[in-house]
Each structure stands twice: as C-alpha cells, then as structure tokens.
Protein backbone atom coordinates (compact mmCIF):
# COMPACT_ATOMS: atom_id res chain seq x y z
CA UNK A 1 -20.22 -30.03 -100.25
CA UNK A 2 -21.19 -33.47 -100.09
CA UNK A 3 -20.99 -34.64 -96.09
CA UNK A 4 -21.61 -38.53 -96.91
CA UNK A 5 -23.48 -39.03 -93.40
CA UNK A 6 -23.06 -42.30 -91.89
CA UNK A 7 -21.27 -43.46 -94.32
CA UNK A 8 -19.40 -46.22 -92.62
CA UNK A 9 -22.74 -47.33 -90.87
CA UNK A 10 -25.03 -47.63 -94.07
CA UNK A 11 -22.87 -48.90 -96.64
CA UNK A 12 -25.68 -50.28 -98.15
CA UNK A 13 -26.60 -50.12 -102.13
CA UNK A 14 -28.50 -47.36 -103.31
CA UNK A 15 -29.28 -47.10 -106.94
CA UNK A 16 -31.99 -44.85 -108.22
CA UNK A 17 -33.04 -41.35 -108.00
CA UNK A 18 -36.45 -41.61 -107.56
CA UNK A 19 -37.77 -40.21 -104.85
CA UNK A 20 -40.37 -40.95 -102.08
CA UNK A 21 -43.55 -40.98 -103.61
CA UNK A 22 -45.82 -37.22 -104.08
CA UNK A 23 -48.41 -35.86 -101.71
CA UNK A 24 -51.74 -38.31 -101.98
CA UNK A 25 -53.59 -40.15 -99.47
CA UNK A 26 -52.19 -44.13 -99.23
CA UNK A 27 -55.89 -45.61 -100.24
CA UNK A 28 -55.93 -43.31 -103.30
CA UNK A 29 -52.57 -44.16 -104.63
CA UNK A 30 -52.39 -47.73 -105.06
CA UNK A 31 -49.57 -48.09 -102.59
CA UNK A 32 -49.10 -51.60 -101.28
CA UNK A 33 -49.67 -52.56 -97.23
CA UNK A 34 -46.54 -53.86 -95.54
CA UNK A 35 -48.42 -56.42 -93.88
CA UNK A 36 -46.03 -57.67 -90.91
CA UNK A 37 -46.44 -61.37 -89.56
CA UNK A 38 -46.21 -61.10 -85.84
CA UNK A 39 -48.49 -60.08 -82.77
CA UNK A 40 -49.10 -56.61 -82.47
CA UNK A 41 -48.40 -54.90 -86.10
CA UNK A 42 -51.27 -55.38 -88.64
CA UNK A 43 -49.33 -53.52 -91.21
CA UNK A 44 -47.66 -50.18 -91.92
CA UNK A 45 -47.85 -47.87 -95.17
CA UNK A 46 -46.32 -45.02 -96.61
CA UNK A 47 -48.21 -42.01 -96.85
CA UNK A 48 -46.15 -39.10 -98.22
CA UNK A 49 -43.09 -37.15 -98.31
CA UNK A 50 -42.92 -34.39 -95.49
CA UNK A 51 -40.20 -32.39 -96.98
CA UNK A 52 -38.06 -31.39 -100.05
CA UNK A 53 -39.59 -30.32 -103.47
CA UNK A 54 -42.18 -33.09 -103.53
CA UNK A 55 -43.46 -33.03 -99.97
CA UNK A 56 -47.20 -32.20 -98.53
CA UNK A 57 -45.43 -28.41 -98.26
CA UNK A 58 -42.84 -27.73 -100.85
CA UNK A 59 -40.19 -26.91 -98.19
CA UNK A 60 -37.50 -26.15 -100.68
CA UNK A 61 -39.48 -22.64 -100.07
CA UNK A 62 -37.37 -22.26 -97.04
CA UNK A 63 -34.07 -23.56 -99.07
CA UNK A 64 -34.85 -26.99 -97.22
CA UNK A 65 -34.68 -29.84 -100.07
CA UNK A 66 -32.79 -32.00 -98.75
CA UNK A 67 -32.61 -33.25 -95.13
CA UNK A 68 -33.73 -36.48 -92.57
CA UNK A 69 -35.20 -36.97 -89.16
CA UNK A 70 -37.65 -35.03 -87.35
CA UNK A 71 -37.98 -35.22 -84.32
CA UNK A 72 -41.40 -33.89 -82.40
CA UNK A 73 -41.39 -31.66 -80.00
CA UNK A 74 -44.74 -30.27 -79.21
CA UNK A 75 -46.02 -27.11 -77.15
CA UNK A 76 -49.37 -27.06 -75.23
CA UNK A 77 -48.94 -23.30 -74.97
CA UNK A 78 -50.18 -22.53 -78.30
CA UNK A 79 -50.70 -25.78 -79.87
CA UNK A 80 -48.12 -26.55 -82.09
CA UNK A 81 -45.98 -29.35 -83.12
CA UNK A 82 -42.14 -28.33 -83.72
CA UNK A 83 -40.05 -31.01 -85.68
CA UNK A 84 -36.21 -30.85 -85.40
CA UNK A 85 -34.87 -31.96 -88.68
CA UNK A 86 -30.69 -32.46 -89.21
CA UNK A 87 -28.47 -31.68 -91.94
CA UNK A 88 -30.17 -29.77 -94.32
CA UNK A 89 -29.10 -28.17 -97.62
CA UNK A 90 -31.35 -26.81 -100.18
CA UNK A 91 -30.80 -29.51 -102.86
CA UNK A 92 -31.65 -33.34 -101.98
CA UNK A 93 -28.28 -34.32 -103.44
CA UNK A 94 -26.61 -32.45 -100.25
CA UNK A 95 -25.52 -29.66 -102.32
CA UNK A 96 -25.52 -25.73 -101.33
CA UNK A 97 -26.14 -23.99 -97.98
CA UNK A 98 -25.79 -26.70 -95.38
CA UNK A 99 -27.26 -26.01 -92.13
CA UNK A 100 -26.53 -29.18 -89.21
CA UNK A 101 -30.16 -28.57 -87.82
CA UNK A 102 -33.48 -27.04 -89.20
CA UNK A 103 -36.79 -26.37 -87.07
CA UNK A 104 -40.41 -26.65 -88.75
CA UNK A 105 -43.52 -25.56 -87.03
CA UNK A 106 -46.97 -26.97 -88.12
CA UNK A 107 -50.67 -26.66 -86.60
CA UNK A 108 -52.11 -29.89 -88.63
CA UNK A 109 -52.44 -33.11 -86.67
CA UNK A 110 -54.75 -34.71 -89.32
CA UNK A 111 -51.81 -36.86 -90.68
CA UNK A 112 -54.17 -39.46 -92.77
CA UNK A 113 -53.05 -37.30 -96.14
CA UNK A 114 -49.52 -36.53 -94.84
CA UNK A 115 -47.82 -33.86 -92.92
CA UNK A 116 -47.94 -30.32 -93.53
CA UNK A 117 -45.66 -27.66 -92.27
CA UNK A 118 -46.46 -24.34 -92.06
CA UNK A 119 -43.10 -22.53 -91.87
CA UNK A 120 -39.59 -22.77 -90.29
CA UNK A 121 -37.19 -21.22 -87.62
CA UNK A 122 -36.22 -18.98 -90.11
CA UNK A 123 -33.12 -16.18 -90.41
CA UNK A 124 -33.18 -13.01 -92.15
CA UNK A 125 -33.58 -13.82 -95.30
CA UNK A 126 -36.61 -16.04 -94.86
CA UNK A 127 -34.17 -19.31 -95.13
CA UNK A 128 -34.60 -21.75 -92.45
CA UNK A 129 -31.57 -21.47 -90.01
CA UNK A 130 -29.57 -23.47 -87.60
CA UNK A 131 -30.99 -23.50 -84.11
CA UNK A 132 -27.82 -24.31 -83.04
CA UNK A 133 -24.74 -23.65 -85.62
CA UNK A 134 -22.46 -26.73 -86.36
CA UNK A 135 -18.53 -25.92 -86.77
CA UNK A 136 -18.97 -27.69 -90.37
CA UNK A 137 -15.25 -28.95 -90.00
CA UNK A 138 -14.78 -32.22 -92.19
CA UNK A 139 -10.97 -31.84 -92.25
CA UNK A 140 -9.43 -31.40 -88.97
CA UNK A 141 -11.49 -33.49 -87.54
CA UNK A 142 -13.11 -30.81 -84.47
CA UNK A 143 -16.79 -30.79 -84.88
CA UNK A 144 -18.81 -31.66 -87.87
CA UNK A 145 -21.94 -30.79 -87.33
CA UNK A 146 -24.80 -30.96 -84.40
CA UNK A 147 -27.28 -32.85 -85.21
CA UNK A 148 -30.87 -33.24 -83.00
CA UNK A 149 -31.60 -36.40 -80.91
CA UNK A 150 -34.99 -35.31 -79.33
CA UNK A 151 -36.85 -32.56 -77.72
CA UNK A 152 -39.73 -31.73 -74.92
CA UNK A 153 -41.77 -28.90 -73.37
CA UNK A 154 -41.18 -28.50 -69.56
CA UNK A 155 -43.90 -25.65 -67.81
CA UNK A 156 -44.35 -23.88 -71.22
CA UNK A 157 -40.72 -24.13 -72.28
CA UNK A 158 -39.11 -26.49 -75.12
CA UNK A 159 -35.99 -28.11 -75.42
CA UNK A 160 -34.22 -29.82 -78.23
CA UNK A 161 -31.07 -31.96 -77.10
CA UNK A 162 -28.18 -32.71 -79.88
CA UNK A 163 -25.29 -34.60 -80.40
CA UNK A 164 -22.16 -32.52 -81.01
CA UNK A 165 -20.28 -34.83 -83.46
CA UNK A 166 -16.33 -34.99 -83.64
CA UNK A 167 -16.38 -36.56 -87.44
CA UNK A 168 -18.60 -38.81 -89.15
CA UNK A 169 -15.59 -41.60 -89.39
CA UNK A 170 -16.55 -43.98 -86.57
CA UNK A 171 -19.62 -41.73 -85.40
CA UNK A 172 -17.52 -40.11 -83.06
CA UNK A 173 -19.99 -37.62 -80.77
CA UNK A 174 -17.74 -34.89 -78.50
CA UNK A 175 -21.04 -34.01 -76.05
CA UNK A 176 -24.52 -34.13 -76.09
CA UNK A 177 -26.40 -30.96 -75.02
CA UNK A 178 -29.39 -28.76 -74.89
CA UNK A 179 -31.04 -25.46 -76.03
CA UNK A 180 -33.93 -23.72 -74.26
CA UNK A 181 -36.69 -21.84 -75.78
CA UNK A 182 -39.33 -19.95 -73.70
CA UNK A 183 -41.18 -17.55 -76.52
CA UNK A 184 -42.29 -20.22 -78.83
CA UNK A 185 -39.42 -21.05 -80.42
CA UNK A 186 -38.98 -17.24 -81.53
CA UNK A 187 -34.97 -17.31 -80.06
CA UNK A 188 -33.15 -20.86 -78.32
CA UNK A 189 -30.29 -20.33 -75.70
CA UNK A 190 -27.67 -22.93 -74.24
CA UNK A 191 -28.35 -24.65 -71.43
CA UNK A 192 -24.77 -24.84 -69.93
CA UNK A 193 -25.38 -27.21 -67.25
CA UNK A 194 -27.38 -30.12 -69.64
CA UNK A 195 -23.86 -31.74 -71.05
CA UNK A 196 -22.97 -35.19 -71.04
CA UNK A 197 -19.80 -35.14 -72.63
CA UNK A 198 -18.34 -38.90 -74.16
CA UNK A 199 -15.31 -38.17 -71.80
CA UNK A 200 -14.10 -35.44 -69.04
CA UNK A 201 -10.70 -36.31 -69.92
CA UNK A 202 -9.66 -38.95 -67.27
CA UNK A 203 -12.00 -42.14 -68.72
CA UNK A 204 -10.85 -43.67 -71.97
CA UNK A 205 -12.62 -43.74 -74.97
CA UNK A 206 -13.60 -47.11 -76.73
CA UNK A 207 -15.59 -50.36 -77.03
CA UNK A 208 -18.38 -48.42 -74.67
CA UNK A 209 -18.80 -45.64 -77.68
CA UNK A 210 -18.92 -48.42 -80.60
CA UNK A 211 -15.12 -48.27 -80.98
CA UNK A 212 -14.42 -51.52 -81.72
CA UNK A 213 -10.17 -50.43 -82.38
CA UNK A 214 -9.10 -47.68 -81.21
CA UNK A 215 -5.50 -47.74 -82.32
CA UNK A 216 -7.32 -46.08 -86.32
CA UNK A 217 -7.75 -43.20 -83.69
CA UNK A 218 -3.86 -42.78 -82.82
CA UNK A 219 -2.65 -41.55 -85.79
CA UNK A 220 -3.88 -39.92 -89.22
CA UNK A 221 -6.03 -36.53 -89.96
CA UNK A 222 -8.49 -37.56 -87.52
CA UNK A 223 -6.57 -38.74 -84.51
CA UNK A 224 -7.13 -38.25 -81.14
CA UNK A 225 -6.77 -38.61 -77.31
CA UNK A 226 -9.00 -38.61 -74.47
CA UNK A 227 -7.28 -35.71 -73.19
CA UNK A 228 -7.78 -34.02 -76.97
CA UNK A 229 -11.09 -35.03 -77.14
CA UNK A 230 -11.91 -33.32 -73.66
CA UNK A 231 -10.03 -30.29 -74.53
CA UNK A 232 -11.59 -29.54 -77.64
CA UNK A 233 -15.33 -30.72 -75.93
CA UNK A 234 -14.68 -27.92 -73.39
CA UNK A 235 -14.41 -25.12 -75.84
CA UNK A 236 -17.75 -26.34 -77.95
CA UNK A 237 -19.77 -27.34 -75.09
CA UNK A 238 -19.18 -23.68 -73.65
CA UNK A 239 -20.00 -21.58 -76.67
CA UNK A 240 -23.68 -19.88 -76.98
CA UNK A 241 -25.79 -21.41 -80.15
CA UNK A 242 -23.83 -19.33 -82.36
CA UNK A 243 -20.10 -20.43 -83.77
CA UNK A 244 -18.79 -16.95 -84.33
CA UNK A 245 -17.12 -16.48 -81.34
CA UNK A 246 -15.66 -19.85 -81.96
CA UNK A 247 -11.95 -19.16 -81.24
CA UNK A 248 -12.22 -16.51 -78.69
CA UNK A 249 -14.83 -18.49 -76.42
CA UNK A 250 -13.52 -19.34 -73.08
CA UNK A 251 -15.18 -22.05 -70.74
CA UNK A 252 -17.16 -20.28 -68.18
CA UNK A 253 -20.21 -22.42 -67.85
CA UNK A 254 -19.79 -26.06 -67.63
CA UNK A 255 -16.51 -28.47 -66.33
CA UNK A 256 -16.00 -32.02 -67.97
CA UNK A 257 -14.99 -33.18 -64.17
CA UNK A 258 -16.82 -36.61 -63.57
CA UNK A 259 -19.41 -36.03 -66.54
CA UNK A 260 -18.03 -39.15 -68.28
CA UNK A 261 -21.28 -40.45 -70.40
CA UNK A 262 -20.58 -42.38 -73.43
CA UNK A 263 -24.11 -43.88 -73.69
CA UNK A 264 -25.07 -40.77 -73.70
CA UNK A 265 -24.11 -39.16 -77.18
CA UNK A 266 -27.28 -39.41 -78.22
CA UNK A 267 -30.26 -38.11 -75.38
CA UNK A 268 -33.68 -38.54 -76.24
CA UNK A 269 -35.89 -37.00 -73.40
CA UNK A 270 -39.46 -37.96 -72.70
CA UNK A 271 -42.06 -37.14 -70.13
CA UNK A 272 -42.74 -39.68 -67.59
CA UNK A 273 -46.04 -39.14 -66.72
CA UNK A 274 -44.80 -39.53 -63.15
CA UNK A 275 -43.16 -36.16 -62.02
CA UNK A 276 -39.89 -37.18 -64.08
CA UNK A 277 -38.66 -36.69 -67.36
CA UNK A 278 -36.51 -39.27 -68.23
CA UNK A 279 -33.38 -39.39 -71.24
CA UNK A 280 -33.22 -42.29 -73.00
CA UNK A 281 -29.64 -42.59 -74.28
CA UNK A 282 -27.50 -44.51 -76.75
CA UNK A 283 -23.93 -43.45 -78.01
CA UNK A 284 -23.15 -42.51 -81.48
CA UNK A 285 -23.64 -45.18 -84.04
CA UNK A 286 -26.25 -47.34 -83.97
CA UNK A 287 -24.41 -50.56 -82.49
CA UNK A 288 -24.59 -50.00 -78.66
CA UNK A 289 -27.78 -50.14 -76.20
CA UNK A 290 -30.40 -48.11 -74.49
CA UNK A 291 -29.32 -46.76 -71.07
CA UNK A 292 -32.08 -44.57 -69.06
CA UNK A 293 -31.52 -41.55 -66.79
CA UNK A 294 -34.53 -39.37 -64.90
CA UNK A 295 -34.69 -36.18 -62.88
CA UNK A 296 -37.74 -34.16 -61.11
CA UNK A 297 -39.53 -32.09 -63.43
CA UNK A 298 -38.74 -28.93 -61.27
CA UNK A 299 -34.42 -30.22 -61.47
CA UNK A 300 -35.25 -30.79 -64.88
CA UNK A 301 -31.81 -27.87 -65.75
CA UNK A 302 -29.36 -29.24 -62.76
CA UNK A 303 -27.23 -32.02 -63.99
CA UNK A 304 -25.92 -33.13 -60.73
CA UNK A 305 -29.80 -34.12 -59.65
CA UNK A 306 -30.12 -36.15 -62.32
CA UNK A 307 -30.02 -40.05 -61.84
CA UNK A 308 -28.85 -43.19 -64.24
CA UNK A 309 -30.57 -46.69 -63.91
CA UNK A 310 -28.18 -49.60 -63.28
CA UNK A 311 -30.27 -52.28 -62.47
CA UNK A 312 -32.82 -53.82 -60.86
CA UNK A 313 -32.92 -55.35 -56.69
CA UNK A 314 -33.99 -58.62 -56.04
CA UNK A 315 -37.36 -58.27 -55.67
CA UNK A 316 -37.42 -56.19 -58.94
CA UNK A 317 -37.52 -52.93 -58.46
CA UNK A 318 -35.44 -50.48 -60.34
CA UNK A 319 -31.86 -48.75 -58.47
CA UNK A 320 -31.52 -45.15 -60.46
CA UNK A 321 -28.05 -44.06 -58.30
CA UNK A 322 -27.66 -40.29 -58.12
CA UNK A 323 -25.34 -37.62 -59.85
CA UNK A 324 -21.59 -38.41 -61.33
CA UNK A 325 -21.87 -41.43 -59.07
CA UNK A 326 -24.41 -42.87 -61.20
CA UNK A 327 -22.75 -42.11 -64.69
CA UNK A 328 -19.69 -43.74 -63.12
CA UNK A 329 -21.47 -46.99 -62.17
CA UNK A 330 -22.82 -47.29 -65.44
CA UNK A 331 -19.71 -46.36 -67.32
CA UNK A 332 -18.85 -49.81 -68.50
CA UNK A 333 -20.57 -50.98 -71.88
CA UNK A 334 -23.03 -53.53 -70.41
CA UNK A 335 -23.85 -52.42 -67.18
CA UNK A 336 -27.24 -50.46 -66.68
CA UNK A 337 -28.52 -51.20 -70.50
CA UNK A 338 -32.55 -51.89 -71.18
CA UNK A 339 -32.96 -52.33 -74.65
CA UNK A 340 -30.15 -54.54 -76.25
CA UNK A 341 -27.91 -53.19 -79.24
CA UNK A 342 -28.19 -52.14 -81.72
CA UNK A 343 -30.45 -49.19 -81.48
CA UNK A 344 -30.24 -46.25 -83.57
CA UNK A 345 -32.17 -42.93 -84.17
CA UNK A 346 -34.31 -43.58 -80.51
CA UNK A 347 -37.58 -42.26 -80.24
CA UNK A 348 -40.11 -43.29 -77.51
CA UNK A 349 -44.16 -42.52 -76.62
CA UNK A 350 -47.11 -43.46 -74.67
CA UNK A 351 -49.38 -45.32 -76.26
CA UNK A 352 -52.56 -45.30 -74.65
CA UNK A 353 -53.91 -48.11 -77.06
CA UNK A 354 -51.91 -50.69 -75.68
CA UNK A 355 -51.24 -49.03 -72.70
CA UNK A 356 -47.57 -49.18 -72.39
CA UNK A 357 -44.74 -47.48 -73.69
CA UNK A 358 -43.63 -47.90 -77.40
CA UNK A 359 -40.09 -47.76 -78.59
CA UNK A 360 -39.14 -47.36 -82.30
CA UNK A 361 -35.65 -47.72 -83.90
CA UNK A 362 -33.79 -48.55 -86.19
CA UNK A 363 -33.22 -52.72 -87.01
CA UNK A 364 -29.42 -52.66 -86.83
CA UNK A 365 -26.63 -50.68 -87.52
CA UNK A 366 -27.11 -50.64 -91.28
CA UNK A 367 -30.08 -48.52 -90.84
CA UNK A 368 -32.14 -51.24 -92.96
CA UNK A 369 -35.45 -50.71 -91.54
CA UNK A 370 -37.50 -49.96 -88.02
CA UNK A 371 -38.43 -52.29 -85.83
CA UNK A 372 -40.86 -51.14 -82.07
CA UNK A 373 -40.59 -52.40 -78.61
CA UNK A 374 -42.90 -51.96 -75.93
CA UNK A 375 -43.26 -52.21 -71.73
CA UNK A 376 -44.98 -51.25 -69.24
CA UNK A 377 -42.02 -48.56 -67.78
CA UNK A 378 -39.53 -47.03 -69.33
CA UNK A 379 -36.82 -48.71 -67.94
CA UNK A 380 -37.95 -52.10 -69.09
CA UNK A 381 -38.60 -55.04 -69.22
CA UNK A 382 -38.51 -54.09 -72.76
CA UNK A 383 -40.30 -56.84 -75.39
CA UNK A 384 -38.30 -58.22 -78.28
CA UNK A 385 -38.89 -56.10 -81.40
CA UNK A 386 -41.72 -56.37 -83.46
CA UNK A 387 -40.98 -55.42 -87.33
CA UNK A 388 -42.17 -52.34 -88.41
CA UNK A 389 -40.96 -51.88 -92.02
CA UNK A 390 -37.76 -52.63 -93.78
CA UNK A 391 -36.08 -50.67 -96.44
CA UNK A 392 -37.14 -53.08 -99.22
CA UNK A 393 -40.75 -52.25 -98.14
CA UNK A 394 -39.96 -48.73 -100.23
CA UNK A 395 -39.46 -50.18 -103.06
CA UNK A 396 -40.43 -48.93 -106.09
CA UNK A 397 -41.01 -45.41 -103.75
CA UNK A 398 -37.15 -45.21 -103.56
CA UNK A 399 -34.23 -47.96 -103.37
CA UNK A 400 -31.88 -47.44 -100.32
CA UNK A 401 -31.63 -46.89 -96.45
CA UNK A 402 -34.23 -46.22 -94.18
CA UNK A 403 -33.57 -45.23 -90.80
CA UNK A 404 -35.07 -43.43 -88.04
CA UNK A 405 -39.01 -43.44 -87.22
CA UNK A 406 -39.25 -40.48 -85.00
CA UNK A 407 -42.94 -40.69 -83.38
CA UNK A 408 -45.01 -38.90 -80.45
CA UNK A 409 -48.29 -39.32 -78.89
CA UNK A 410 -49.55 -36.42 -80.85
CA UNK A 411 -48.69 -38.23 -83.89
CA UNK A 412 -51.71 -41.30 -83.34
CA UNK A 413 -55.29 -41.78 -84.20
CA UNK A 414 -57.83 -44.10 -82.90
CA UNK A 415 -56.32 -43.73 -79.33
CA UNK A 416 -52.97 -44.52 -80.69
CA UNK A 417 -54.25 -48.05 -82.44
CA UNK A 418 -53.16 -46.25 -85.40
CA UNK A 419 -49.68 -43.68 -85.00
CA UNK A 420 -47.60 -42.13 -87.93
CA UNK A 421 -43.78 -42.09 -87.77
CA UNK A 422 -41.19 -40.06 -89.42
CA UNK A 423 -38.65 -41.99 -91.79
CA UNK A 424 -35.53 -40.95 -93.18
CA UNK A 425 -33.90 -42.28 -96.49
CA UNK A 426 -30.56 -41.70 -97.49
CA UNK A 427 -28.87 -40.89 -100.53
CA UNK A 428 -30.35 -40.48 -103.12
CA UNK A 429 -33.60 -39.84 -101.54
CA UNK A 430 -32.18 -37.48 -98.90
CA UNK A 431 -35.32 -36.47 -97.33
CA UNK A 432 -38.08 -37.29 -94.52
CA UNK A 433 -41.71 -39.19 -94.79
CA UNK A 434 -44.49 -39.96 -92.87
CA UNK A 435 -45.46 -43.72 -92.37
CA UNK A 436 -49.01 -45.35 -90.89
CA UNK A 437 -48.51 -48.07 -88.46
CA UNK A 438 -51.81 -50.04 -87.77
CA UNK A 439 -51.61 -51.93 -84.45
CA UNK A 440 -53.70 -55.35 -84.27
C-alpha cells in the first residue's frame, strides 16, 4: 500500500530512481561541496545513506528499506544514540509491511564515513516494530499513522513524542503525545497525561492548524467537526501503544477539557540546560510557526505545570503563562510565535561552537531544502535563516524533495564547528542520509 505522504505539501517533480549515493567517505567519492554564500555556513556535503539496502548498515536486514526522518534521542545511561525513524516498509517504493514508526539503536558517533546502526526495536520475528502502533486507516479518515516529532532522556529515562495524524489530506494531526521508556528502550509505555490534542472539542479548528478553508472539511470521506475530531482524539489518545484493543478502549486517563493546542501537533522537546526542558512546537504541515512551551525537569510528566511563551515585557524579558491558561492565550495563530512560518520537520541543539542555540528546518512548505537559525535562548530572538542545502544540491545523488535535517549535539565534531544532520528524500528515494555542515 502506497501512503503518498505529504502529498499535498511536496507536490514537487521527482523523476529518477536513483538513489542516495552508497556508503564512502565524501573526500573519497568525488562528491561536490555545497558551498553556501552567507555568514556562518562554509558549506555542507553529503556523506551517505543511513538506511535502506544501500546504507552504512543494510537495514533492509530488519525489513526497514524504505523510511525518512530520524530523530536523536540519546541515553547517557549506557551510551547510546536511539533514532526514531517514521513510516517504514521494507521496500523503498513504500511497498509491504508498513510500520508508522521504527527505532534504531547505534554506539558509533564517528559520523565522518556515515552512520551506522547496530540494530532496531525489534518484534518477534527479528523485524523492526512500531514503538507505538498507527491505526493505518486511509479510508475513513480516523488515524493514519503516528509518526515521531522528537525525543529526550529525563534522569535515565527516554521519551519519544509523536503526532497522531487524522489523514494525510491537509496534514490534519488529532494529538500529539508521548511514550516512556525506563530499561533502555527494551519496552515504551503511554504517558497519559503528555497530550496536546489540536482541539478539546469547544475551540474550532482552522487557519491556526494550516487550514486555510475549512468548508473541504464539511463534507466528503474525510469530513469532520470539532466535536468529531475531539471524540475520536479521546479514544486514540487513551489507548496503550498497542491498537488491538482499539474498539473496546475506554478513556480513563486523559480529558480533552481546556487542552486546546493547535501549534502543538508537532512537539519537539529539548533540554534547556537550565532546569527546564522545553517543547518546541509547530502544527501539522509545514506552513505555520514555532511556538515554545517549558516545564521543571522534576514536572517534566504533569501537563498542567507546564507553561507556553506569549511574549516578551517591555524591558524584554520573556512571559511563559502557566497551565490551560497559557495554551488559551496563545491559541490564536500569531500570538506567542518565535520563529516565523513556515517551519517544518523542527529539530533544535546547542551548539557550543557558536555558542547559541541552532535551529534546522525545512525552507518552506514544499520541503525543498533546510535552512538553520540560531539565538542565544530558545525562545528567540531567533536570526533569519541561513541556507543549509536545497534539494537541487542532491542532484545527480537523487532528483526530488528533501526535507527534514534532524540534528543533536552528539551529532558534531570540532566542538560543534562541524555537525551532521539527518535528511529525508521522498519518493523515489524514500529513505534517510547523513549530511556535513561546516560552520565558518
């Protein structure tokens, strides 16, 4: 089954089947320097394919040939880097088993010849398996899929946040939420209380979610109402990480009531440095802004002790308001936004080079390249983007789409003057790479 991801949001030509290019060091393989003309980026330069057939591993080992993102997540308790990948099927083409989420695991953090991974989150027949199961419902328009949006380790314990979405048409996300592992990543459980669903029911759904008309949404095979939307966010936000029990599950857990977040479809959570962790959020699509939220490390589970930024006092300082009160506040499209739309696939680190915090996303809402911001906190001010790459930089390593650029402070050398980041290319080079970005 072919799921045709993003398809209204990268409508963008894609001609060839070749495919990122095989597993050899960037020096040794005549592979040309995207030499960018402005302040801070030297140049950036592919290195190699992380997964699928031709990767640094041959993943399809694990039935994973075909799949995109990757998003870091790493554990000081044993020293290991996790990367959350999304839809996944064991052919590059999106054919066979399709799984909404995959989890490699991988010890080497000498990323100069490309990224290896030493094995998956795997089920019982040695396949890599959903952390958390998508519904896999293209037709009635429920849940399609869950796909990851970022992960960290809290006190030994690691937690990959995804977006629950509705249906593909529009980019329509039902919640955002969270699954907790504390052995490793051996087993992941729900986190009840982490949901910020796009509406509790009572708020309407529209412009502040990308929906530029909502009226395609009132009628068809994928219509809906707020009320709809709430009811059927309930059910999925309350289930455990497995959808067998899908249509007995009662909600026991979690109520919608005031948890109206539309920016927040998309969570990517990051480590302060400064006793918070912070969720950087966006909605689904890539044609809205950044919005930032924090709580205390030791609230880091309690939803209602978690605050939103909405702007800053005279003198400069930033106002985070508390609780439902905050997401309320910032409910509105514009208010409480630090990076200006559009922003897609976020992704966020410390970089102790420049000594500020680096931002890398996706150039617009096509997905046609990456593009990194920096500042000196988290909630801005933010710089104006500095071009990383651009999908015609691939070329002749594969024709089409590039989006994401997931990166971590893990992921650097030379005190983060040089970092790697994870690409994703779409059809019909369905798969993740690794990139070298060399700061000036």
């Amino acid at each position: 089954m072919k799921i045709w991801r993003r398809c209204a949001a990268i409508a963008v030509g894609v001609a060839t089947a070749t495919a990122f290019a095989g597993c050899v060091k960037p020096e040794d393989s005549g592979m040309k320097k995207w030499t960018q003309e402005n302040s801070l980026v030297s140049y950036s330069q592919f290195v190699s394919r992380i997964t699928g057939k031709n990767g640094v591993t041959d993943t399809t080992q694990w039935l994973v040939g075909g799949t995109d993102l990757g998003f870091p997540i790493y554990n000081g308790k044993n020293d290991t880097m996790y990367y959350a990948f999304g839809d996944t099927f064991p052919n590059p083409d999106q054919t066979g088993a399709w799984r909404s989420n995959t989890l490699a695991i991988s010890k080497d953090f000498d990323f100069s010849d490309g990224l290896r991974i030493d094995d998956y989150y795997k089920g019982p027949t040695g396949a890599a398996r959903e952390v958390v199961e998508g519904y896999h419902d293209l037709k009635a328009g429920y849940e399609a899929t869950k796909i990851p949006t970022g992960g960290v380790e809290i006190d030994g314990a690691m937690y990959m946040f995804y977006m629950s979405i509705r249906q593909w048409d529009g980019w329509i996300v039902n919640y955002n939420g969270a699954v907790k592992s504390s052995d490793d990543g051996a087993s992941w459980e729900r986190v009840y209380d982490l949901t910020w669903p796009v509406t509790d029911g009572t708020k309407e759904v529209g412009a502040n979610v990308g929906i530029k008309d909502l009226s395609r949404y009132e009628s068809g095979p994928f219509a809906f109402t707020k009320e709809k939307l709430a009811e059927d966010t309930l059910r999925l936000a309350n289930q455990t990480t497995s959808q067998k029990d899908r249509e007995t599950t009662e909600p026991d857990y979690v109520s919608l009531e005031g948890r109206s977040a539309p920016n927040f479809g998309q969570i990517f959570p990051i480590d302060g440095k400064d006793g918070y962790v912070y969720i950087m959020g966006i909605p689904g699509g890539r044609d809205m802004g950044v919005k930032v939220g924090r709580v205390k490390k030791e609230n880091f589970e309690r939803f209602d002790e978690y605050e939103y930024f909405t702007g800053k006092s005279e003198d400069g300082k930033p106002i985070f308001v508390k609780g439902k009160a905050g997401l309320a506040e910032i409910w509105d499209a514009e208010q409480g936004v630090v990076i200006e739309a559009p922003c897609g696939e976020l992704s966020f680190s410390y970089n102790a080079y420049l000594k500020k915090w680096v931002s890398v996303n996706s150039i617009d809402k096509a997905g046609t390249g990456l593009t990194m911001r920096v500042a000196d906190e988290l909630w801005g001010e933010w710089s104006e983007p500095y071009k990383i790459c651009d999908s015609n930089d691939f070329q002749p390593i594969a024709e089409g789409v590039s989006y994401g650029g997931q990166i971590h402070e893990k992921l650097c050398e030379e005190n983060g003057k040089i970092f790697y980041a994870i690409v994703s290319q779409w059809m019909p080079t369905y798969n993740s790479g690794l990139i070298k970005v060399v700061l000036k």
